[in-house]
N, C-alpha and C. Protein backbone atom coordinates (compact mmCIF):
# COMPACT_ATOMS: atom_id res chain seq x y z
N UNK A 1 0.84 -1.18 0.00
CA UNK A 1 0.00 0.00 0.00
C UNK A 1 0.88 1.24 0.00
N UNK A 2 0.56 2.21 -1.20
CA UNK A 2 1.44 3.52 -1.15
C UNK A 2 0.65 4.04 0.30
N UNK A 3 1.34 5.05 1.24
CA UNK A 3 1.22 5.69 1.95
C UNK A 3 0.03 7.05 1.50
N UNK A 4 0.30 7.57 0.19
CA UNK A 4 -0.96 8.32 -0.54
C UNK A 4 -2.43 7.41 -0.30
N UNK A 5 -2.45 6.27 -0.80
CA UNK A 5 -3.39 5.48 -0.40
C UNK A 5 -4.33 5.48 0.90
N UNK A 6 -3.54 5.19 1.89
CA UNK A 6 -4.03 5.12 3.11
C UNK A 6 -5.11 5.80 3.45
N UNK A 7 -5.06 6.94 3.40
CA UNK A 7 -6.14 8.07 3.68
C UNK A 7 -6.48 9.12 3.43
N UNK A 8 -6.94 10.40 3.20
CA UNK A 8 -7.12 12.05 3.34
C UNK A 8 -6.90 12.53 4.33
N UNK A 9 -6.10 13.17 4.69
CA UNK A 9 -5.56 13.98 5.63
C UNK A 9 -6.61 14.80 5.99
N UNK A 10 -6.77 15.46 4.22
CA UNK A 10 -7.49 17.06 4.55
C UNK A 10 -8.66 16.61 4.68
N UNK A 11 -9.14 17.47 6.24
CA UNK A 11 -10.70 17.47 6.40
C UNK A 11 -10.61 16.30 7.50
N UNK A 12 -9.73 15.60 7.33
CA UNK A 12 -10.32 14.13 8.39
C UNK A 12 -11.07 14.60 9.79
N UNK A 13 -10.92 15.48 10.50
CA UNK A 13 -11.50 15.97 11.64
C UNK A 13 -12.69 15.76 11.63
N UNK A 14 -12.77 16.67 10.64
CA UNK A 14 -14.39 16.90 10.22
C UNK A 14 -15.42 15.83 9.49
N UNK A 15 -14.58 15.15 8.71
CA UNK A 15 -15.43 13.73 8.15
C UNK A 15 -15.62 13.07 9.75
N UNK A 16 -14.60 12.86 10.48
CA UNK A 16 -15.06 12.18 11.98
C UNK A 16 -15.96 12.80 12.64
N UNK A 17 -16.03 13.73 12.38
CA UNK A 17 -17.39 14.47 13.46
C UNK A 17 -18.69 14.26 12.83
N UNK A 18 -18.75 14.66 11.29
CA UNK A 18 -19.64 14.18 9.97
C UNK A 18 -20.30 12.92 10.73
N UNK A 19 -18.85 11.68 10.34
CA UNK A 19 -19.14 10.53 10.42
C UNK A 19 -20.17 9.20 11.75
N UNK A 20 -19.53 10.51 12.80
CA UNK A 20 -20.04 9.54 14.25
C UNK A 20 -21.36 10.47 14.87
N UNK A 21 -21.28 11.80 14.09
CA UNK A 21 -22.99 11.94 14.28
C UNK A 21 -24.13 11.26 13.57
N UNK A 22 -23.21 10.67 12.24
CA UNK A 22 -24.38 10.34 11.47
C UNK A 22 -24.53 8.43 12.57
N UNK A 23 -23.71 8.22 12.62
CA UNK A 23 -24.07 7.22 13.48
C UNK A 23 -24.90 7.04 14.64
N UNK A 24 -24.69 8.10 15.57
CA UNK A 24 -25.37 8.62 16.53
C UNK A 24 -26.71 8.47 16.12
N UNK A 25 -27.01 9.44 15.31
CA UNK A 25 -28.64 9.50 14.65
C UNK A 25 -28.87 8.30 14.30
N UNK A 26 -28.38 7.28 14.12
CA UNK A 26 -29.03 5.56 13.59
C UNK A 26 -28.86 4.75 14.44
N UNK A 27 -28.16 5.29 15.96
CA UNK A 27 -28.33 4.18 17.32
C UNK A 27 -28.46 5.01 18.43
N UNK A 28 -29.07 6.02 18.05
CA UNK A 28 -29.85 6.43 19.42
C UNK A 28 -31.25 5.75 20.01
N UNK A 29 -31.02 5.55 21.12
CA UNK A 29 -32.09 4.76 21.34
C UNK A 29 -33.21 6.62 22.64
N UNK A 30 -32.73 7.07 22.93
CA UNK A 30 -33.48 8.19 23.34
C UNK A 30 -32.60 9.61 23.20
N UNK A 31 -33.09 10.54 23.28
CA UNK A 31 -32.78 12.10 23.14
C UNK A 31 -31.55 11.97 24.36
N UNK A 32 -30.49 12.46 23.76
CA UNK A 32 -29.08 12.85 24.56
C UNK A 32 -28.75 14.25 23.95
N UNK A 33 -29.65 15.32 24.44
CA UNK A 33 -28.78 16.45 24.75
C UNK A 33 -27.71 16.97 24.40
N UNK A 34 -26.81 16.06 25.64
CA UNK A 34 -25.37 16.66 25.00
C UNK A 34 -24.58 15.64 24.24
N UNK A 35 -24.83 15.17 23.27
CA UNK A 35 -24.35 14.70 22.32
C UNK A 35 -24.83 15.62 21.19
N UNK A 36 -26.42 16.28 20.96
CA UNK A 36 -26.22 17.22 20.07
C UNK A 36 -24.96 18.72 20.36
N UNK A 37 -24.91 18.84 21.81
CA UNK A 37 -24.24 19.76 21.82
C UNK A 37 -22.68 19.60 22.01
N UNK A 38 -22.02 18.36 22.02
CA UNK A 38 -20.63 18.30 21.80
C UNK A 38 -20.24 18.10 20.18
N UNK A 39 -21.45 17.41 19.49
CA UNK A 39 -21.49 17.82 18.19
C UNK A 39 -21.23 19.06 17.93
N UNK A 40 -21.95 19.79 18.09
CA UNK A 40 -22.62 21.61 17.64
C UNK A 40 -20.78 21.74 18.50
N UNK A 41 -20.13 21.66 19.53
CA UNK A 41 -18.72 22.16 19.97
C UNK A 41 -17.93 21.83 18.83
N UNK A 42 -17.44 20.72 18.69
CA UNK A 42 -16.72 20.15 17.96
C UNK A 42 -16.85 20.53 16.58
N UNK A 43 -17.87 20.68 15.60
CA UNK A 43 -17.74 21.36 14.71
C UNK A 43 -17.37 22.43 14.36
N UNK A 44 -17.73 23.52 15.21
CA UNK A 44 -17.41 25.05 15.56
C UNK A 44 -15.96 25.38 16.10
N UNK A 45 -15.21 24.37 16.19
CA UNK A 45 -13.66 24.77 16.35
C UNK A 45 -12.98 23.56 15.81
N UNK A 46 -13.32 22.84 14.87
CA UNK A 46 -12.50 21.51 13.81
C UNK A 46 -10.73 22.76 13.73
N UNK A 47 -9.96 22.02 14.32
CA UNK A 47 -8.88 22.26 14.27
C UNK A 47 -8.22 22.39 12.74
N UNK A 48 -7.86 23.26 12.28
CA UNK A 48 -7.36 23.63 10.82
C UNK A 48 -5.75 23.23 10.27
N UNK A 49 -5.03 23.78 11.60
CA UNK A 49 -3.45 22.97 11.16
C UNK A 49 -2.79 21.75 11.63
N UNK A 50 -2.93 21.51 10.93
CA UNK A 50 -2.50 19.57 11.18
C UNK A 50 -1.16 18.97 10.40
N UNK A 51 -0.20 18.33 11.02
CA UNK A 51 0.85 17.39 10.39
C UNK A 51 0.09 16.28 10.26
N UNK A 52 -0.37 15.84 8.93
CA UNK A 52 -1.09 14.55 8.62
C UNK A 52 0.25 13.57 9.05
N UNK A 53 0.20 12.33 9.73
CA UNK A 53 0.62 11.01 9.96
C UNK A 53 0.07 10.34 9.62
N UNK A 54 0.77 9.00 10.21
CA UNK A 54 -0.39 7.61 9.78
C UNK A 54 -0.30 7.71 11.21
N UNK A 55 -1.85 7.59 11.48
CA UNK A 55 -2.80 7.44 12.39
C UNK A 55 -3.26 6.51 12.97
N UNK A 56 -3.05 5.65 14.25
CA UNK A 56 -3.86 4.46 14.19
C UNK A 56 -5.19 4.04 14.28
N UNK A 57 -5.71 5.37 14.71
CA UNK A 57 -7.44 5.92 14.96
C UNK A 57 -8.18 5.18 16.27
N UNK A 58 -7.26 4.21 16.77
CA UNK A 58 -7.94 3.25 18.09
C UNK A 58 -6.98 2.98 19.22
N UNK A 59 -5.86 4.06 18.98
CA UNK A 59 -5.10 4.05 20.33
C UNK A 59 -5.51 4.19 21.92
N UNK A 60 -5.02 3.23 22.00
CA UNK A 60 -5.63 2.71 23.42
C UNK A 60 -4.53 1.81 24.55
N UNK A 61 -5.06 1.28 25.50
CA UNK A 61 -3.77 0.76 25.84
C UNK A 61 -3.89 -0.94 25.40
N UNK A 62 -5.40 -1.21 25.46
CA UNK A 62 -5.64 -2.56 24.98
C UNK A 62 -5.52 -2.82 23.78
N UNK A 63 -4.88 -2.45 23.11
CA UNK A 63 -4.50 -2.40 21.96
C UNK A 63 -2.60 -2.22 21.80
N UNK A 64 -1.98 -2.34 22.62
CA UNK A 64 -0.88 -2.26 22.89
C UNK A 64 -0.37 -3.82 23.69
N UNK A 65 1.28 -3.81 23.63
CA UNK A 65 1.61 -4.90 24.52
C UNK A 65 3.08 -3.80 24.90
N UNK A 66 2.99 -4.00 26.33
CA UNK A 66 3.89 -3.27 26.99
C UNK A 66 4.96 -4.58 27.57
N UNK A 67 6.07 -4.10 27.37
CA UNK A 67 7.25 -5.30 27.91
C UNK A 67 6.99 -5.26 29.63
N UNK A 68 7.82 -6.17 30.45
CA UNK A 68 8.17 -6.16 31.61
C UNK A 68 9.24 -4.88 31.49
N UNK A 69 10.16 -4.33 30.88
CA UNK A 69 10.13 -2.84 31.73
C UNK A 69 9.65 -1.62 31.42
N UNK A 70 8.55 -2.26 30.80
CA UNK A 70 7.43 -0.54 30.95
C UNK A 70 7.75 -0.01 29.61
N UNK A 71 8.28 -0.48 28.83
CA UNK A 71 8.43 -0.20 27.26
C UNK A 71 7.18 -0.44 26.21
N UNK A 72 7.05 0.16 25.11
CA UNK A 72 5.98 -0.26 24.22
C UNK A 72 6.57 -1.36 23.53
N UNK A 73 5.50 -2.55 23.30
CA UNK A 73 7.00 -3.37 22.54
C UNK A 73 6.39 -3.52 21.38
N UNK A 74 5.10 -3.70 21.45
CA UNK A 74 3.70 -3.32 20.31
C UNK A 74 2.91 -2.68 20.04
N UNK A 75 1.85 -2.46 19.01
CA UNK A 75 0.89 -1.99 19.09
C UNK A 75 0.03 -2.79 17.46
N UNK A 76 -1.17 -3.02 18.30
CA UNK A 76 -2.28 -3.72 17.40
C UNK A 76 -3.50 -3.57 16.67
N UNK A 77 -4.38 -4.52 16.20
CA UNK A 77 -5.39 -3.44 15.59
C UNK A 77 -5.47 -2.15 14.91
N UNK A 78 -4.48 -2.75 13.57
CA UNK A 78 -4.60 -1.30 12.90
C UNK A 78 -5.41 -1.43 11.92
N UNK A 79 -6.59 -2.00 11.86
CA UNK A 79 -7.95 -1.94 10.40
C UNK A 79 -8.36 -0.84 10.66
N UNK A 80 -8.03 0.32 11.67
CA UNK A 80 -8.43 1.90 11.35
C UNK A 80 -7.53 3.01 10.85
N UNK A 81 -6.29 2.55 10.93
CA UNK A 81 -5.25 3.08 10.69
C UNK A 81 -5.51 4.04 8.70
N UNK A 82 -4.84 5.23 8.82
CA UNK A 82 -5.53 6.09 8.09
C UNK A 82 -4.25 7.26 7.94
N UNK A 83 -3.95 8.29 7.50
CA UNK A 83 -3.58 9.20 7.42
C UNK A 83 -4.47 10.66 8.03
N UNK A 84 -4.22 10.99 8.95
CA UNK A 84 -4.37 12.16 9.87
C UNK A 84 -3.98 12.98 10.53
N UNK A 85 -4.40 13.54 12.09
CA UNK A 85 -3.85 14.64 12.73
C UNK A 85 -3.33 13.64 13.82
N UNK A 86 -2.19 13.32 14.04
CA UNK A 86 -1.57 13.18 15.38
C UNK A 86 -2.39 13.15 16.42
N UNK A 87 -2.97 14.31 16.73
CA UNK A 87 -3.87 14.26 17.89
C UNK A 87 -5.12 13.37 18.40
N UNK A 88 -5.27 13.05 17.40
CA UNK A 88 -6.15 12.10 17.38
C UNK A 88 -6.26 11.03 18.22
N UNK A 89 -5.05 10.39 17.83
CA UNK A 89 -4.46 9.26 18.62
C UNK A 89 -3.83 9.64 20.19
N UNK A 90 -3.58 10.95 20.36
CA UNK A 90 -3.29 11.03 21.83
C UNK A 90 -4.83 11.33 22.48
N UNK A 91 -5.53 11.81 22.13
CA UNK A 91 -6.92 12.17 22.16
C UNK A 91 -7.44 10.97 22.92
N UNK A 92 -7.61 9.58 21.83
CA UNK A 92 -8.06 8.75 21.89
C UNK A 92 -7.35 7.85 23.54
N UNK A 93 -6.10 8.28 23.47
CA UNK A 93 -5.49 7.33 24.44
C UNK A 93 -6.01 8.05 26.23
N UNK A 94 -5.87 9.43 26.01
CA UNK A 94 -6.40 9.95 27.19
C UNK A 94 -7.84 9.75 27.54
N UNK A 95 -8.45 9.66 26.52
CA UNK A 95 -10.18 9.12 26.82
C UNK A 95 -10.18 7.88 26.93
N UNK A 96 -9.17 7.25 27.16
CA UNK A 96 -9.49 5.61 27.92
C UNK A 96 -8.82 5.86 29.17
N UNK A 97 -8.26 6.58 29.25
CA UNK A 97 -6.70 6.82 30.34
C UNK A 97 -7.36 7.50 31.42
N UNK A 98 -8.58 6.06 32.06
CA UNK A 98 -8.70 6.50 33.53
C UNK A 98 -7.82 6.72 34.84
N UNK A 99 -8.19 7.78 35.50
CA UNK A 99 -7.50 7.70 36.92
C UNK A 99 -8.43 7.22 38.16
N UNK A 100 -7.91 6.45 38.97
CA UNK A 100 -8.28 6.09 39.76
C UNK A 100 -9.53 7.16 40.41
N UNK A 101 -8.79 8.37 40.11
CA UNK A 101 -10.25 8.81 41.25
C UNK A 101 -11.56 9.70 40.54
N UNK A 102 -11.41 8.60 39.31
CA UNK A 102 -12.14 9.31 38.24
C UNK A 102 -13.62 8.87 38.75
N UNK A 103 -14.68 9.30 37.84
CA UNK A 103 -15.89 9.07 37.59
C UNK A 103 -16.07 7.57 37.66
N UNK A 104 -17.21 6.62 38.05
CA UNK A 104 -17.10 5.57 37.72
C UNK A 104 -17.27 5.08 36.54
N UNK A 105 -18.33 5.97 35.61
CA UNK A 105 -18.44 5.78 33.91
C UNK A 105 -17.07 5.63 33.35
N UNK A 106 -16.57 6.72 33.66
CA UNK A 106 -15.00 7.01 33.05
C UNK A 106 -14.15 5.91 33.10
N UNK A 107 -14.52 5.19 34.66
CA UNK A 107 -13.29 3.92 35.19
C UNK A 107 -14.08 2.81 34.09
N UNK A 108 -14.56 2.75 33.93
CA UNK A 108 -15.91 1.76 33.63
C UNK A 108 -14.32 0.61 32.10
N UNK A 109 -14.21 -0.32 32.88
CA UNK A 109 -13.46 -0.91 31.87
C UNK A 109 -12.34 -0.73 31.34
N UNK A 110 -11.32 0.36 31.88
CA UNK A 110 -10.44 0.97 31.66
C UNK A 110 -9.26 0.23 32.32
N UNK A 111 -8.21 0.18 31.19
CA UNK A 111 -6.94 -0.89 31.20
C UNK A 111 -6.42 -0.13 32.50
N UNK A 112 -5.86 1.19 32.13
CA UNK A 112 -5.04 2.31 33.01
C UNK A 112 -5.40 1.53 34.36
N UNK A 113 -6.71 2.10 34.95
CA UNK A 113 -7.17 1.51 36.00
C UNK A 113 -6.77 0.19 36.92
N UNK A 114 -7.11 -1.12 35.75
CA UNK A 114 -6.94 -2.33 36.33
C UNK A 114 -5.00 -2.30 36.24
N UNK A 115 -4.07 -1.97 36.12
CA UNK A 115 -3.01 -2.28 36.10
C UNK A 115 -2.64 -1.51 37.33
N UNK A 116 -3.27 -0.58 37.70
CA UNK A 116 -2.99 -0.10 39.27
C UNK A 116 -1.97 1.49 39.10
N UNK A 117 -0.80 1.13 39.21
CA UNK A 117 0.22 2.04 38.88
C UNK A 117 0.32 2.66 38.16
N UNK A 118 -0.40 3.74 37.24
CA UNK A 118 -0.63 4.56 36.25
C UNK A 118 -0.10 5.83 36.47
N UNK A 119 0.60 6.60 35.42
CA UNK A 119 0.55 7.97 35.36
C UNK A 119 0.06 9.15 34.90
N UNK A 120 -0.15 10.03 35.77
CA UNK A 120 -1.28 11.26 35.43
C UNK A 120 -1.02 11.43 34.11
N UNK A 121 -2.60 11.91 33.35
CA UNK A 121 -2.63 12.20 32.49
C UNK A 121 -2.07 13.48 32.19
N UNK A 122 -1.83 14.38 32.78
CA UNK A 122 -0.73 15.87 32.95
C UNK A 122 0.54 14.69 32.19
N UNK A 123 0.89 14.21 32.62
CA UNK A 123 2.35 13.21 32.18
C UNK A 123 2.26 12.96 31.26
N UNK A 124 1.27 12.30 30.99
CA UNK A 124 0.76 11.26 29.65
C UNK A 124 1.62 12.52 27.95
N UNK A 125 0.61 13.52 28.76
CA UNK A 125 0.49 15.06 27.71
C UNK A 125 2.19 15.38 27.45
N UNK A 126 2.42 15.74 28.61
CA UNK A 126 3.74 16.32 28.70
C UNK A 126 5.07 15.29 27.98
N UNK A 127 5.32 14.22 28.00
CA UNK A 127 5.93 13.12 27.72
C UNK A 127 5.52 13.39 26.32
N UNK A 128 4.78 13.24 25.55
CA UNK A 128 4.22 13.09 23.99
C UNK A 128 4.90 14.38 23.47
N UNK A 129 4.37 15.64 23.98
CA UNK A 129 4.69 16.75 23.42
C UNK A 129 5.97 17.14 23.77
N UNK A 130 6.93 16.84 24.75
CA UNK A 130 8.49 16.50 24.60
C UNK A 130 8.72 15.62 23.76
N UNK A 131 8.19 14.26 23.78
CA UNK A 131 9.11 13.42 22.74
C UNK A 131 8.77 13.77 21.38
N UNK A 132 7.17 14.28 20.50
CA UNK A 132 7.08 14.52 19.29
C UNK A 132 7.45 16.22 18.68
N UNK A 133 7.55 17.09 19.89
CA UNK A 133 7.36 18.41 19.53
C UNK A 133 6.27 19.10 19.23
N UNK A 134 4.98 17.87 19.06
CA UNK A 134 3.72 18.50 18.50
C UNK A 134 3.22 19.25 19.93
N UNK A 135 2.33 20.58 19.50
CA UNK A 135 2.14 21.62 20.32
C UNK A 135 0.45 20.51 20.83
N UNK A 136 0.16 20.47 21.93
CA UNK A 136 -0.65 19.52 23.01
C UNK A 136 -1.75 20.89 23.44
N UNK A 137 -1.63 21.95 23.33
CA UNK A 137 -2.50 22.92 24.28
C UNK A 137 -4.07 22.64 23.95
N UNK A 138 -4.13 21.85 22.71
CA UNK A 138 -5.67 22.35 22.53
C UNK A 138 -6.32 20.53 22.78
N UNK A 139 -5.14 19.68 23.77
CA UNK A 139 -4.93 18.34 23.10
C UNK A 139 -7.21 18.07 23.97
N UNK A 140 -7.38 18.95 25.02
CA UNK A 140 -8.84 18.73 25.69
C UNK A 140 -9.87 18.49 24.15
N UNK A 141 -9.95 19.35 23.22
CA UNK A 141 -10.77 19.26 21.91
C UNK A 141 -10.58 17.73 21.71
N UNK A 142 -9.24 16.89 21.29
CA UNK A 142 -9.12 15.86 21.02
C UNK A 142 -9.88 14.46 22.10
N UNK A 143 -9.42 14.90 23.05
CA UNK A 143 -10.41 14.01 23.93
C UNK A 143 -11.61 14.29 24.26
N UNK A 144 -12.59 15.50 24.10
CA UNK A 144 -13.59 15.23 23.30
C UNK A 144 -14.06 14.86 22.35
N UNK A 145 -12.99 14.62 21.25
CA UNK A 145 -13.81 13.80 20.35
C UNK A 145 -13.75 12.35 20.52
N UNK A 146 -12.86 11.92 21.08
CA UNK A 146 -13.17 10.97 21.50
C UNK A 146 -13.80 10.18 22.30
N UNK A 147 -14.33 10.92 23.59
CA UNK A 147 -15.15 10.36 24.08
C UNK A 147 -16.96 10.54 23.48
N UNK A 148 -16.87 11.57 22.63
CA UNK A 148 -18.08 11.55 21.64
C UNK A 148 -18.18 10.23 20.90
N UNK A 149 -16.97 9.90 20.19
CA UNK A 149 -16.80 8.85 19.35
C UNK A 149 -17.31 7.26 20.67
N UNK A 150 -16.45 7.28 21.69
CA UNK A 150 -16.92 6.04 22.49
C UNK A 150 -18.43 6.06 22.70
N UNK A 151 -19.05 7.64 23.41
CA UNK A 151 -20.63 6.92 23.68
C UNK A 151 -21.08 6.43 22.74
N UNK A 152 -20.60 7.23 21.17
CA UNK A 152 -21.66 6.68 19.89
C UNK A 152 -20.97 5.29 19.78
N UNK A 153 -20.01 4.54 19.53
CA UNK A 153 -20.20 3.01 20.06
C UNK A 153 -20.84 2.24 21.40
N UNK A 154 -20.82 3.37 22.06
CA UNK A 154 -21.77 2.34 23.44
C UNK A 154 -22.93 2.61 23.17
N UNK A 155 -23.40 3.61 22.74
CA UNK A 155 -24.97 3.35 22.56
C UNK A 155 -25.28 2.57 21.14
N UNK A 156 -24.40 2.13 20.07
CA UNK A 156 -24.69 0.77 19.06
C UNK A 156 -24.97 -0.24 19.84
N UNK A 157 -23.83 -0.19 20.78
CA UNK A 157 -23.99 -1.88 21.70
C UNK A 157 -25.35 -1.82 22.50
N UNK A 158 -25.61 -0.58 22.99
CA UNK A 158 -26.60 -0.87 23.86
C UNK A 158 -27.83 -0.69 22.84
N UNK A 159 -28.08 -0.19 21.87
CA UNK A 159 -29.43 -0.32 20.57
C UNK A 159 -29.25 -1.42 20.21
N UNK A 160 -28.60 -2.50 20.28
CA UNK A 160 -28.75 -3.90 19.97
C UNK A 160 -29.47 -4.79 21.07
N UNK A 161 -28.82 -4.57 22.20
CA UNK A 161 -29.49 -5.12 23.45
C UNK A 161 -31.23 -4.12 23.38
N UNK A 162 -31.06 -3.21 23.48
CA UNK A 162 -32.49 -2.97 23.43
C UNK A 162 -33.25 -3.40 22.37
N UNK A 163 -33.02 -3.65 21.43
CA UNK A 163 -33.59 -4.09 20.02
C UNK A 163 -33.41 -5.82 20.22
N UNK A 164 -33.48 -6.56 20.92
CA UNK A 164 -33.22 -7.51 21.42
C UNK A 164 -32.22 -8.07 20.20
N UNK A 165 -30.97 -7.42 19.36
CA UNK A 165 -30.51 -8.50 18.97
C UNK A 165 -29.35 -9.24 19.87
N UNK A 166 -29.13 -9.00 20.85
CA UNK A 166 -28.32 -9.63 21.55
C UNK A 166 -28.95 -9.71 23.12
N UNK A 167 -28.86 -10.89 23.85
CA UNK A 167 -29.36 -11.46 24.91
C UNK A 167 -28.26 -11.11 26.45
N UNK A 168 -27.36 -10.85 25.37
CA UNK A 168 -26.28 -10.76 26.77
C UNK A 168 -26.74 -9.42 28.01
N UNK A 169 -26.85 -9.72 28.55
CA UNK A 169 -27.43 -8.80 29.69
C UNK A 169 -26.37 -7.61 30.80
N UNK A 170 -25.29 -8.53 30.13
CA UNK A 170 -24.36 -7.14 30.45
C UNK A 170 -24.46 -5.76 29.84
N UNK A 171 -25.28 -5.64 29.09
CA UNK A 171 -25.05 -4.69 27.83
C UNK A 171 -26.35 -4.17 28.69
N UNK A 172 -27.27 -4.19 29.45
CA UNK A 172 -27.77 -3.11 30.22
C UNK A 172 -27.33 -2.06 31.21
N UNK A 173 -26.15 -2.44 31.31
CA UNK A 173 -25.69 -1.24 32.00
C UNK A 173 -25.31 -0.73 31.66
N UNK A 174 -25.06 -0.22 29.97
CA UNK A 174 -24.53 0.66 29.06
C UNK A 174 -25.35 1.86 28.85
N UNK A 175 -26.66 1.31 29.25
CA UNK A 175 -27.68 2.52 29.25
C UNK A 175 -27.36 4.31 29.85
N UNK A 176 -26.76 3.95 30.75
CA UNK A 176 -26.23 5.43 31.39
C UNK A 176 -25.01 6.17 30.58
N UNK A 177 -24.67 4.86 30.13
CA UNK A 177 -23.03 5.56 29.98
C UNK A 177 -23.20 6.69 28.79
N UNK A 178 -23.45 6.32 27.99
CA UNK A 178 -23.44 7.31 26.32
C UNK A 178 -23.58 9.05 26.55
N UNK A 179 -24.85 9.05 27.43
CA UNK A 179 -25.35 10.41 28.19
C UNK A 179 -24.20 10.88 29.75
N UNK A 180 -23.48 10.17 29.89
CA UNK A 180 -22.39 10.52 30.93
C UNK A 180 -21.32 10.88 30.28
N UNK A 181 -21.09 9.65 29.24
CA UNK A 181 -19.98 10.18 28.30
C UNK A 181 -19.90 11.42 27.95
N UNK A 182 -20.96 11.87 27.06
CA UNK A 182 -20.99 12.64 25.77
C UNK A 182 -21.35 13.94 27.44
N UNK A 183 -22.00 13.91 28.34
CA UNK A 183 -21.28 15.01 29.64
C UNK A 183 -19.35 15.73 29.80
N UNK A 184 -19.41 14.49 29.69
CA UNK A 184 -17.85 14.40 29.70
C UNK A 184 -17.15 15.03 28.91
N UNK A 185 -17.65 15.01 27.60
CA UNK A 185 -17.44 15.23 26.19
C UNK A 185 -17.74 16.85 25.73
N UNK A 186 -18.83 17.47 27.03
CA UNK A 186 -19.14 18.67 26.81
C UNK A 186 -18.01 19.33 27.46
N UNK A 187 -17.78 19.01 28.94
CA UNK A 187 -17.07 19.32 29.90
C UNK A 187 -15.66 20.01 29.32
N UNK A 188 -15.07 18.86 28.81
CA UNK A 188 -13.82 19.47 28.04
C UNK A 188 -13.91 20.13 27.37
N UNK A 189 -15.40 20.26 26.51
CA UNK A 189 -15.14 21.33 24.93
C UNK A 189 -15.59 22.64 24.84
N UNK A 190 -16.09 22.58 26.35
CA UNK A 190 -16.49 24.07 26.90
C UNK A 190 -15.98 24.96 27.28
């Protein structure tokens, strides 16, 4: 695959915001508020200067394999991988990158969490934007979009359980989350 291939740089922000409202609107299962209004944020300041990379679009930590001394030694799941904004992917990693004395939605399944010994997300920031040089100040926009992007997958999972195509009954307690999320999601973009 040529690297031209991979993806469009230009605009990608905005096709993602495009893209996971239009989703939103086809697995909402009731009126969430602020998901129209982290939409309506996020559009109204789509970040304009960008160093397109290749992107992995699902950075996370479960998606990683970290050595015994705390090194990255992998990283997996790249069927989203794309040409984009850098930020994206730090975006994405801080909206999984619970702290212990977070929200319980927020903790809700979060690698950071179960491994115990984690470092502040202040670190997380600071570490990236020393080691890449990329400027981090506006990095809060990015993790709103990402946690926009997670409720609109938790509320697919949970419009399936309500739509009875799936029986698994864990998937009722997803009900809160999407509308806590996409809170979350305002919080930062405000």
């Amino acid at each position: 695959v040529e690297l031209g291939e991979l993806g469009r740089p230009d605009g990608f922000v905005q096709r993602q915001i495009s893209g996971w409202s239009r989703r939103w609107e086809a697995a909402a299962t009731r009126p969430v508020p602020d998901m129209d209004t982290a939409a309506r944020l996020l559009a109204a300041d789509v970040p304009t200067r960008i160093r397109a990379v290749i992107l992995h679009n699902d950075f996370k930590l479960d998606n990683t394999m970290v050595g015994s001394d705390g090194r990255l030694v992998a990283v997996f799941d790249w069927d989203m991988a794309t040409l984009g904004d850098p930020l994206v992917d730090l975006g994405t990693l801080l909206a999984y990158w619970a702290q212990p004395n977070d929200p319980t939605y927020l903790v809700f399944g979060s690698e950071a969490v179960a491994i115990g010994d984690v470092m502040p997300k202040s670190e997380v920031r600071e570490r990236y934007a020393r080691r890449t040089g990329f400027d981090v100040s506006n990095i809060a926009y990015y993790e709103g979009l990402a946690l926009f992007r997670i409720a609109v997958i938790i509320e697919q999972i949970y419009a399936r359980y309500v739509a009875g195509q799936t029986a698994d009954e864990r998937f009722a307690a997803f009900e809160p989350l999407a509308p806590l999320l996409a809170g979350a999601a305002c919080d930062l973009l405000s």
